[in-house]
Protein backbone atom coordinates (compact mmCIF):
# COMPACT_ATOMS: atom_id res chain seq x y z
CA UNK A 1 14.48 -12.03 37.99
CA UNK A 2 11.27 -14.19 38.67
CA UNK A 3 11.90 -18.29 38.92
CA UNK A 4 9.12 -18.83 36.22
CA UNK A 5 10.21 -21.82 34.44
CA UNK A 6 10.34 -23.43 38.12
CA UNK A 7 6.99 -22.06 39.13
CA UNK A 8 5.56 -23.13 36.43
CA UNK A 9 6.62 -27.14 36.74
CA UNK A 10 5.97 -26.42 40.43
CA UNK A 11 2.28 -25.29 39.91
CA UNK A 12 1.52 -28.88 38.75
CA UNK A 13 1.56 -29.31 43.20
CA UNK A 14 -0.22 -25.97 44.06
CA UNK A 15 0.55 -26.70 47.71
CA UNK A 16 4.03 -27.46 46.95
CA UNK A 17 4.67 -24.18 45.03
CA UNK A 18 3.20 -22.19 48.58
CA UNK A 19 5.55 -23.48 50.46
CA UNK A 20 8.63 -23.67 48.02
CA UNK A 21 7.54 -19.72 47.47
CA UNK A 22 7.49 -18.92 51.20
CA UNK A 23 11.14 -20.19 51.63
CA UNK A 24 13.17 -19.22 49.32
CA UNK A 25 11.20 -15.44 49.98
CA UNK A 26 12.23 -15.77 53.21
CA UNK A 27 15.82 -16.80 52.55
CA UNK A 28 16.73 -14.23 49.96
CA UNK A 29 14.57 -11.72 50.93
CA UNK A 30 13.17 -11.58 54.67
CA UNK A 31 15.38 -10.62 57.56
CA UNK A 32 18.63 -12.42 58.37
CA UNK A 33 22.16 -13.24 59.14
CA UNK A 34 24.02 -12.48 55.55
CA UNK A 35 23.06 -8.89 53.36
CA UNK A 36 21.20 -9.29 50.34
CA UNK A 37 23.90 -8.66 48.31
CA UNK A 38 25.96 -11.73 49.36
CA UNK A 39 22.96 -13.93 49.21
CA UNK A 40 22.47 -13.81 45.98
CA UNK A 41 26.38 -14.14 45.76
CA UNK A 42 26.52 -17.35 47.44
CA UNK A 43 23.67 -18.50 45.26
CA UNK A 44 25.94 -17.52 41.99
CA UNK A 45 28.37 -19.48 43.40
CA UNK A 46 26.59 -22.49 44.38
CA UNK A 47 24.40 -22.69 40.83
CA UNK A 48 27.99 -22.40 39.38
CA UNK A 49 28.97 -25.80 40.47
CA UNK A 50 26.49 -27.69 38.22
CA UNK A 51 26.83 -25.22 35.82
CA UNK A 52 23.27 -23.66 36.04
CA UNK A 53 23.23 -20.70 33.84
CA UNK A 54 19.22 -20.05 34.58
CA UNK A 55 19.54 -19.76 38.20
CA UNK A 56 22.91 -17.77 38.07
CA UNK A 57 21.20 -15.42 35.60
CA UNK A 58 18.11 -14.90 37.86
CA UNK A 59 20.89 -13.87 40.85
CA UNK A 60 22.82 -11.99 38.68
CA UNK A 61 20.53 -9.64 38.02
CA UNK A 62 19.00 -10.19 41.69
CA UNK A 63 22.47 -9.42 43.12
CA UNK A 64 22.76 -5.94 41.75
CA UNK A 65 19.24 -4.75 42.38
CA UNK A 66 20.24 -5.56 45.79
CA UNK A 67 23.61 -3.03 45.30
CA UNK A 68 25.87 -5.48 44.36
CA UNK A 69 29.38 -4.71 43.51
CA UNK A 70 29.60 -5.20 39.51
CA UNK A 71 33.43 -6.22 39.92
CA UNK A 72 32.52 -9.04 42.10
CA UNK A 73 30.54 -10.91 38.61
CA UNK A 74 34.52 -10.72 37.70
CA UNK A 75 34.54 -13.94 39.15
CA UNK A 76 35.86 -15.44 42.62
CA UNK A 77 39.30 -13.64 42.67
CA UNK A 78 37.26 -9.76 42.94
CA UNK A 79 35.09 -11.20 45.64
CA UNK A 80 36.33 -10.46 49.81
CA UNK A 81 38.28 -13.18 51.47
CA UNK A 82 35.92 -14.03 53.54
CA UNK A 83 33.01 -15.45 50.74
CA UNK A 84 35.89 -16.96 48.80
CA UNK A 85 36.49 -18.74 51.55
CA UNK A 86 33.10 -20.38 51.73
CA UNK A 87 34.12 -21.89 48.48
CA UNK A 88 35.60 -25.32 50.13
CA UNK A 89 32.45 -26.26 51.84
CA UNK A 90 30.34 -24.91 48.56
CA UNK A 91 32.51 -27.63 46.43
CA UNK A 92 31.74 -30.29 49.04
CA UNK A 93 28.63 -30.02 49.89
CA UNK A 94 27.28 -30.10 46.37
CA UNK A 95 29.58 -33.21 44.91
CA UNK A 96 30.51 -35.16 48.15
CA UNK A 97 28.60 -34.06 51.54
CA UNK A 98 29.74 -36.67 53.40
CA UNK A 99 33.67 -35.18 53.33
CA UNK A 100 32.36 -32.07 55.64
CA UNK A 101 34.17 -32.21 58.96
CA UNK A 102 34.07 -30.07 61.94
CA UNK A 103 37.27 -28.53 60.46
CA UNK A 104 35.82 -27.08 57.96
CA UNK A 105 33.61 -25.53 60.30
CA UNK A 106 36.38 -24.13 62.79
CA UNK A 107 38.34 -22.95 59.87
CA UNK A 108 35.67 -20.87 58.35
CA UNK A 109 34.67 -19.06 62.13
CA UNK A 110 37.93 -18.72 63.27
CA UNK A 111 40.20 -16.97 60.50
CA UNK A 112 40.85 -13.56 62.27
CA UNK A 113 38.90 -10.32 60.53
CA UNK A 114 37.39 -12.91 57.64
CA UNK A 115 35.53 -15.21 60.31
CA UNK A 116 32.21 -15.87 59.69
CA UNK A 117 29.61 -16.21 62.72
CA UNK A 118 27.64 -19.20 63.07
CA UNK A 119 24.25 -17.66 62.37
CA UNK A 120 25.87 -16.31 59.50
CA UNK A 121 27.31 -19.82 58.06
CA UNK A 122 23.58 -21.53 58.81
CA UNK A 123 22.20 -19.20 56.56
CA UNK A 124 24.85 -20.05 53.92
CA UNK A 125 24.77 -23.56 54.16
CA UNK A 126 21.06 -23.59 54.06
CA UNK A 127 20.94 -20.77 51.11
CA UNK A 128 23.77 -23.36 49.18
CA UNK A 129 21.96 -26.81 50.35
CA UNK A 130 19.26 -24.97 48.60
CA UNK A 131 20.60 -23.70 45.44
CA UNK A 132 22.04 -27.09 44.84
CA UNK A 133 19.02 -28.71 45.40
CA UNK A 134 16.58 -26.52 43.33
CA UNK A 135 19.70 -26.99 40.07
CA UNK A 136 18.87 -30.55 40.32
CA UNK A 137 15.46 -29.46 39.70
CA UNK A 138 15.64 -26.71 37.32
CA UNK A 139 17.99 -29.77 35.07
CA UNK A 140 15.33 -32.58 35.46
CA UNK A 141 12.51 -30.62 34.40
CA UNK A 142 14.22 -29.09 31.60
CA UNK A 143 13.82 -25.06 32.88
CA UNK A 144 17.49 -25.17 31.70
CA UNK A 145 16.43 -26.12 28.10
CA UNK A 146 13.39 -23.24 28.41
CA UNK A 147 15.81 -20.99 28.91
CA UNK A 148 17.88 -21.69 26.36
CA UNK A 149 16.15 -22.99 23.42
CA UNK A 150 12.58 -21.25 23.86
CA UNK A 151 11.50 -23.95 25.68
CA UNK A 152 10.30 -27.87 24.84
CA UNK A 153 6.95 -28.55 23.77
CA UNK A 154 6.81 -31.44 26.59
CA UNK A 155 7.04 -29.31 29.30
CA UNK A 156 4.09 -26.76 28.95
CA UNK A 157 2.71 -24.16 31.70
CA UNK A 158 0.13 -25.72 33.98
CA UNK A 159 -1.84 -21.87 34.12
CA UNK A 160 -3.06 -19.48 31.01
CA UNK A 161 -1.19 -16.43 30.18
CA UNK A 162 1.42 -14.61 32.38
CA UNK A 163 -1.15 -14.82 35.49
CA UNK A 164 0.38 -15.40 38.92
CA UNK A 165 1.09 -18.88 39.54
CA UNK A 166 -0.08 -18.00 43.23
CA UNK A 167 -3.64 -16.34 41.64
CA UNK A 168 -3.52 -19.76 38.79
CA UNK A 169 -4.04 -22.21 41.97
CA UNK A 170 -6.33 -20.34 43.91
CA UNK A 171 -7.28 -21.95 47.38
CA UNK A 172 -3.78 -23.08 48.20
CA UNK A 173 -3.12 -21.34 50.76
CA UNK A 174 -0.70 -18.97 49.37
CA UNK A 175 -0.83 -15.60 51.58
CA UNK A 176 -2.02 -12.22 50.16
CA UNK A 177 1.24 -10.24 51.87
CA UNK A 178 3.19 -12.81 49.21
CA UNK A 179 1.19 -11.94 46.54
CA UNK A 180 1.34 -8.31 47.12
CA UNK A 181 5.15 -8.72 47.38
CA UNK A 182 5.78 -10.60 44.32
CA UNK A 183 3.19 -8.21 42.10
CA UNK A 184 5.50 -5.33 43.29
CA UNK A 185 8.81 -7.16 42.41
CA UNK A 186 7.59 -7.97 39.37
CA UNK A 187 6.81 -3.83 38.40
CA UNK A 188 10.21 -3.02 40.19
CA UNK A 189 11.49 -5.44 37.96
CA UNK A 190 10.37 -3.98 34.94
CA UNK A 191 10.80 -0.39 35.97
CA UNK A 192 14.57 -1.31 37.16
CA UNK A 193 15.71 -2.64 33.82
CA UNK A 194 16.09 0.44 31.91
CA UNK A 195 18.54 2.06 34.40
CA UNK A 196 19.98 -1.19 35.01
CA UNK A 197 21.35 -1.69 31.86
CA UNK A 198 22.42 2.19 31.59
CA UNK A 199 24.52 1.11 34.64
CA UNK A 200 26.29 -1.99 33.52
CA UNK A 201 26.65 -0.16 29.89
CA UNK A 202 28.48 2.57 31.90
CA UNK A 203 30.52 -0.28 33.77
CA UNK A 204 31.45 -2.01 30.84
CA UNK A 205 32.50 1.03 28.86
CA UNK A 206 34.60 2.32 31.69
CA UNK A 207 36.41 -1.43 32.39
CA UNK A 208 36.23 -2.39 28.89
CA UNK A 209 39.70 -0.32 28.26
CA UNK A 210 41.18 -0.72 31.39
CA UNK A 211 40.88 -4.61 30.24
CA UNK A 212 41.77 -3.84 26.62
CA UNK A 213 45.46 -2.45 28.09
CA UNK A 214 46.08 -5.15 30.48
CA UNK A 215 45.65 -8.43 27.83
CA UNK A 216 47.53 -6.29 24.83
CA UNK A 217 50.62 -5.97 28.13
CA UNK A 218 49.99 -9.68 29.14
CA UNK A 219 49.89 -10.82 25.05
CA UNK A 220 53.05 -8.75 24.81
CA UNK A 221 54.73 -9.97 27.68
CA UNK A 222 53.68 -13.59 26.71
CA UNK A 223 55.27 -13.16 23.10
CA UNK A 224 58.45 -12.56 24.06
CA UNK A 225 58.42 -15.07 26.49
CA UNK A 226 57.50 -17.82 24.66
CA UNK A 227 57.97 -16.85 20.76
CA UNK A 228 54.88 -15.96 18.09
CA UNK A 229 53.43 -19.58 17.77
CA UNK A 230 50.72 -20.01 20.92
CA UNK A 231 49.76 -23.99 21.44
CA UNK A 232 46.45 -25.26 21.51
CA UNK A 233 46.40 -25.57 25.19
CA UNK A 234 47.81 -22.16 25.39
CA UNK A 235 45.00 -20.79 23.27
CA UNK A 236 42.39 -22.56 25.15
CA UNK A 237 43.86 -20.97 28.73
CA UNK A 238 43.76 -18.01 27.14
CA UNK A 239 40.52 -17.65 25.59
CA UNK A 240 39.36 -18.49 28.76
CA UNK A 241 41.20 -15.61 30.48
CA UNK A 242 39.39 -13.21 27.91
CA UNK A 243 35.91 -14.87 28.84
CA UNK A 244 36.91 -14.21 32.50
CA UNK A 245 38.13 -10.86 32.67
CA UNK A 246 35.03 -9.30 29.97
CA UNK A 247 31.99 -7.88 32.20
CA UNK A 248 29.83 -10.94 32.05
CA UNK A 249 26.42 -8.68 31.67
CA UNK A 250 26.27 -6.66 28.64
CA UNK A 251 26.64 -7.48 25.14
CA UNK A 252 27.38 -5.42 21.97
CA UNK A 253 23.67 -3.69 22.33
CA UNK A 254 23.88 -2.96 26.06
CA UNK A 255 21.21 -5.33 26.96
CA UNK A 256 21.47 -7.16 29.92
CA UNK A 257 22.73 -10.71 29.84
CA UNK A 258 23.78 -13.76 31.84
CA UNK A 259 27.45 -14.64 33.09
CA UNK A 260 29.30 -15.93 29.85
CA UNK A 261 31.70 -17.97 31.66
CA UNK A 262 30.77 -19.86 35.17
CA UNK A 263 33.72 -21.30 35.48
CA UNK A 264 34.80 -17.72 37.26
CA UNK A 265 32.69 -18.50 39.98
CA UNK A 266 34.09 -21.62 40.97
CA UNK A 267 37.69 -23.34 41.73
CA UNK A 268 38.50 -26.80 41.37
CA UNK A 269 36.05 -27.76 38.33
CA UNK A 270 37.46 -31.22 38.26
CA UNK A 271 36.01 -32.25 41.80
CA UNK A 272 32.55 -33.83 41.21
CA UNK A 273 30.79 -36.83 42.80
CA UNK A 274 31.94 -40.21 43.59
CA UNK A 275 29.92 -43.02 44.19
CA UNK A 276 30.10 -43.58 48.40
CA UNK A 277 31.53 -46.41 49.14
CA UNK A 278 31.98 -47.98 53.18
CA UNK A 279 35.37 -46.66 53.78
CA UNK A 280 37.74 -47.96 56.19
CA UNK A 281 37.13 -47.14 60.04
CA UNK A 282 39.55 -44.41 59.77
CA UNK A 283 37.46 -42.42 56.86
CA UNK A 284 33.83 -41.38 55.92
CA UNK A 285 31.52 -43.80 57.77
CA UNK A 286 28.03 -44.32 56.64
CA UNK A 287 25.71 -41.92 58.09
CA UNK A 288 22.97 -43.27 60.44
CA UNK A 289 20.05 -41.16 60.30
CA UNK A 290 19.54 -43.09 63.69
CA UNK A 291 22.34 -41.29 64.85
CA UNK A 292 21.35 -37.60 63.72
CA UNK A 293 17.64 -37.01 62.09
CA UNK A 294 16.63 -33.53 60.37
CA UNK A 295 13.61 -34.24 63.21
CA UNK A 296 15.67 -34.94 66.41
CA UNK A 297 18.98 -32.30 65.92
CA UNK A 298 18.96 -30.94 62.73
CA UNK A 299 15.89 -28.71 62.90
CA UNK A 300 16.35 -27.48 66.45
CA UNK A 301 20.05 -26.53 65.86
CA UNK A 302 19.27 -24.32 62.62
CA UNK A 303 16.05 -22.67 63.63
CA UNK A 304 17.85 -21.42 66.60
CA UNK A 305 20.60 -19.88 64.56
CA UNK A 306 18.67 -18.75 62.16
CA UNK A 307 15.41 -17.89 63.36
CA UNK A 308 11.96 -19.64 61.79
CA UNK A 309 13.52 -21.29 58.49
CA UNK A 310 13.71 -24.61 60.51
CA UNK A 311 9.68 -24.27 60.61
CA UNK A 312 9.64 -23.29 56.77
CA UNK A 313 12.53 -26.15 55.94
CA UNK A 314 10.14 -28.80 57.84
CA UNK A 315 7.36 -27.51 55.96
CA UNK A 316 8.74 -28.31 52.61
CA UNK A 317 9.89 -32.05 53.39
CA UNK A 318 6.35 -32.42 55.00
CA UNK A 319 4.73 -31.10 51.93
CA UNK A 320 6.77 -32.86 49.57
CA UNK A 321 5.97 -36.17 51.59
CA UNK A 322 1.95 -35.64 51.74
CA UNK A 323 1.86 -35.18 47.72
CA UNK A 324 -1.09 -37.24 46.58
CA UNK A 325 1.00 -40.27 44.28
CA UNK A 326 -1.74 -43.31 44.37
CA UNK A 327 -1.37 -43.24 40.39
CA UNK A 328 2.28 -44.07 40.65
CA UNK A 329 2.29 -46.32 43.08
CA UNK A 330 -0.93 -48.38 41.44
CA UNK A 331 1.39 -48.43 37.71
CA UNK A 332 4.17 -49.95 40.71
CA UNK A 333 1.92 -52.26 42.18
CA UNK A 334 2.62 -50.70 45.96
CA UNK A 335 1.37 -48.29 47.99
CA UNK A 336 2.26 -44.09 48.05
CA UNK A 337 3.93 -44.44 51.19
CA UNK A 338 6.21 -47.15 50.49
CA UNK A 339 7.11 -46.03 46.51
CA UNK A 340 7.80 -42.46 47.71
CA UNK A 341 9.94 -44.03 50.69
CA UNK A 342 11.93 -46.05 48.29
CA UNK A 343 13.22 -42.77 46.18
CA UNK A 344 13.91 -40.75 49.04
CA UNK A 345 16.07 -43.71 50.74
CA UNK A 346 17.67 -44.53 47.18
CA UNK A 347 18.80 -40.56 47.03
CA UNK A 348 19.92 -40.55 50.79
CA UNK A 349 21.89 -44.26 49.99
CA UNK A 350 23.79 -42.23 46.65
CA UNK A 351 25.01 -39.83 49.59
CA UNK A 352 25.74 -42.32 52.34
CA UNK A 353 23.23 -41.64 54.68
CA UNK A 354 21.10 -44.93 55.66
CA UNK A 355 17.91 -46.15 57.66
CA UNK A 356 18.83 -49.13 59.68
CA UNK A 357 14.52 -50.00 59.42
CA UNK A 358 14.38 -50.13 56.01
CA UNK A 359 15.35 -52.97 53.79
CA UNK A 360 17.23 -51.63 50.33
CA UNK A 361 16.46 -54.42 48.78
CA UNK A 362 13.16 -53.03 47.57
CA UNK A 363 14.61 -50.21 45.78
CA UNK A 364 15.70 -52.77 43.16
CA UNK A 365 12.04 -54.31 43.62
CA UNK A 366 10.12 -51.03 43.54
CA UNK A 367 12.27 -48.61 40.88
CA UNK A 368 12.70 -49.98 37.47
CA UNK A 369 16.65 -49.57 35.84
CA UNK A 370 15.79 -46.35 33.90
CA UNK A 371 13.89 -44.38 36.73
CA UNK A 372 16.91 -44.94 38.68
CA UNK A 373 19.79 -43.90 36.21
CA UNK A 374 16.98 -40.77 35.72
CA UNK A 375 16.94 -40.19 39.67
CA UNK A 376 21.23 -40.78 40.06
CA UNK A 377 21.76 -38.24 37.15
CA UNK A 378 19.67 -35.84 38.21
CA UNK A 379 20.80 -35.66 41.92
CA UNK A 380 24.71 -36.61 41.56
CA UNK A 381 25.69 -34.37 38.43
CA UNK A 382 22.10 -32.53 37.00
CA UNK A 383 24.66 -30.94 34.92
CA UNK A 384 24.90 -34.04 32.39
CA UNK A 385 20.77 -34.58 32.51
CA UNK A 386 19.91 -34.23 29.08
CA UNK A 387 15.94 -33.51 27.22
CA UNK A 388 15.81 -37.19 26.18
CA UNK A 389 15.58 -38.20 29.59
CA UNK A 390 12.84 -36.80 30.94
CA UNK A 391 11.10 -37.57 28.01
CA UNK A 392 12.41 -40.96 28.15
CA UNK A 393 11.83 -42.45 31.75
CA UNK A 394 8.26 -43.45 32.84
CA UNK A 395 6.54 -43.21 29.14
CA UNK A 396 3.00 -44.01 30.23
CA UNK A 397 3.14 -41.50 33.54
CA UNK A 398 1.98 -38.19 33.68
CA UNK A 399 3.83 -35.28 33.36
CA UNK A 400 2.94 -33.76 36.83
CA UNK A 401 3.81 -37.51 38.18
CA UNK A 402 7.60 -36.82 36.62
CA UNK A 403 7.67 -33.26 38.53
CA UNK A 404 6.88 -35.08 41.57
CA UNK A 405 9.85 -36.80 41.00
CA UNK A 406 11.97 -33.92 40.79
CA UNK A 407 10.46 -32.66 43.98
CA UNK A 408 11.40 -35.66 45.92
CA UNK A 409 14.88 -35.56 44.40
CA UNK A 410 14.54 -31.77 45.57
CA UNK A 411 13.91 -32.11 48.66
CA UNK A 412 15.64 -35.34 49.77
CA UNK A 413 19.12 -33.67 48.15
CA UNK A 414 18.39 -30.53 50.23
CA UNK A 415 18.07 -32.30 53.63
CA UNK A 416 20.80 -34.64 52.64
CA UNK A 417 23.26 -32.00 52.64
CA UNK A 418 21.82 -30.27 55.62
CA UNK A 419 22.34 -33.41 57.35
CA UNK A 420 26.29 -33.58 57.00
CA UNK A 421 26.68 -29.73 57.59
CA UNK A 422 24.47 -29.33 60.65
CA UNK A 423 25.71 -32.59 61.76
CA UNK A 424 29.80 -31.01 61.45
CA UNK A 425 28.20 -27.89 63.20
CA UNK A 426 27.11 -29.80 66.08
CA UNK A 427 30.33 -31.43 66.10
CA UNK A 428 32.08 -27.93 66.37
CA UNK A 429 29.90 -26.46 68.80
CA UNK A 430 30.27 -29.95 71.25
């Protein structure tokens, strides 16, 4: 239930990791809004929209240790009304931010019993900004690939052993209460397992009949609807069905696996991005940062609905933004400030959102074809990032210079989405 492929890549920017590690502790774990249990939720169903099997695995597993209701891994349809509901804005947000509107907003606080409060939807828009953000990472930096195939022999540990990431890059900072806590989740972890698995075995014994009955009815009642021969299309829907309706977290040994099917956790699998384009005055207009800055509104307006993660959240983007990146600037012939400003601006144009100081004409100047089909990939649809390309882009730069990549794209996707959300909060609440 640990993030280590992502720590890992992370510890190449020890300072980085401390900060990354205080968040997301303090959004899945630390006091607030939402229960633990639909935090992890929310996460399944935000990793779900790029199809990130290693970070709804990890919240799988998270989302029961927290007492999780097994049925709800049955997919969006077993789930209350009132987290299905958050499923428009979790589409949006992580294909096209820039459709968000303050009706979205009202909608989702004002629908009777299954209204949401608005310290409640900070924390999920922050927790799903988030999710999105760190799938974008976990698919550039090929933790996906770990996961699946035992992992690539380009992207190696940057610390011996199975020692603590936190312990690995000693002097960074990273507090001893953290340490403590993630020593102790590790041996709950471990201890947990056992029964956990007795559990879901139990689960899956007890549904696996009740499931059994209802396809052999629906099969029936489908033959003599529609005669013995099944088309191709038919046999596709229904294969899916079976995928959908079998508990996604034991296989034939009991062990305890990851969600065979993610399209359960999501509706509408068709809607993706779109390039941004200036619409007519009537539509989407181009964002002006001018207009509404993570500095000037947005971190006032979520750190007082959801208390301290605006400090954390302005931590990160500061962190990512001081990263030491002389070396690939020199190789660019400019300096840190102004390559690192070039990729975050280039990420925030893919999304709409624009600086009226800067010229874009030095993205072309400053980021060569292939770093930028590397950067649009990995932030628009991570989903279709492939080995190759990480391999590919930037031959002669380091491997901890591609990870700072991915931590710009990070972190500038993050705060992009923030942007449009808060932005439609403020909206509501004017």
């Amino acid at each position: 239930g640990r993030l280590e492929a992502v720590t890992q890549q992370m510890g190449y920017h020890p300072q980085y990791l401390d900060s990354f590690l205080k968040t997301q502790h303090y959004l899945m774990h630390m006091d607030g809004p939402l229960p633990f249990d639909c935090r992890h939720y929310i996460a399944i169903m935000a990793a779900a929209r790029h199809q990130c099997r290693y970070l709804v695995n990890l919240h799988v597993l998270q989302f029961l240790r927290a007492g999780g209701d097994p049925q709800w891994l049955r997919g969006l349809d077993f789930i209350p009304p009132k987290l299905r509901n958050l499923n428009e804005i979790n589409k949006i947000l992580a294909h096209r931010p820039w459709l968000i509107t303050k009706e979205h907003i009202e909608k989702l606080l004002k629908i009777s019993e299954w209204s949401w409060s608005l310290a409640e939807l900070v924390h999920a828009v922050v927790l799903l900004a988030h999710c999105h953000a760190l799938a974008s990472f976990v698919f550039g930096c090929g933790c996906e690939q770990d996961e699946g195939l035992g992992g690539r022999g380009s992207l190696k540990p940057s610390s011996p052993g199975n020692q603590c990431f936190c312990e690995a890059t000693a002097g960074n900072g990273c507090s001893q209460e953290l340490l403590r806590i993630n020593r102790k989740r590790s041996l709950d972890s471990c201890m947990e397992l056992d029964s956990l698995r007795e559990r879901m075995q139990r689960i899956h014994v007890e549904t696996e009949g009740r499931e059994e009955t209802r396809l052999l009815q629906q099969d029936r009642e489908e033959g003599e609807g529609q005669g013995v021969e099944v088309g191709v299309q038919d046999g596709t829907e229904h294969r899916s069905d079976l995928s959908a309706g079998r508990s996604p977290l034991t296989d034939t040994d009991g062990e305890v696996t990851g969600a065979t099917n993610l399209a359960c956790y999501m509706q509408d699998p068709d809607f993706g991005y779109q390039d941004f384009a200036r619409r007519d005055e009537d539509q989407t207009q181009v964002f002006r940062v001018q207009d509404y800055s993570w500095e000037d509104h947005g971190f006032s307006l979520v750190n007082r609905l959801y208390s301290d993660i605006g400090h954390l959240l302005d931590e990160k983007f500061r962190m990512v933004d001081g990263l030491q990146s002389s070396a690939m600037a020199k190789r660019q012939g400019c300096e840190p400030s102004v390559f690192k400003r070039g990729i975050w601006n280039y990420i925030h144009c893919m999304f709409g959102i624009r600086y009226d100081d800067y010229d874009y004409a030095e993205v072309n100047q400053l980021l060569e074809r292939m770093l930028k089909v590397y950067i649009k990939t990995v932030t628009c649809y991570p989903e279709k990032t492939n080995p190759e390309m990480f391999d590919r882009f930037w031959k002669q730069f380091k491997h901890s210079e591609k990870v700072h990549v991915n931590l710009l794209i990070l972190e500038a996707r993050m705060q992009a989405e923030l942007l449009y959300a808060l932005q439609a909060i403020t909206q509501y609440m004017i």
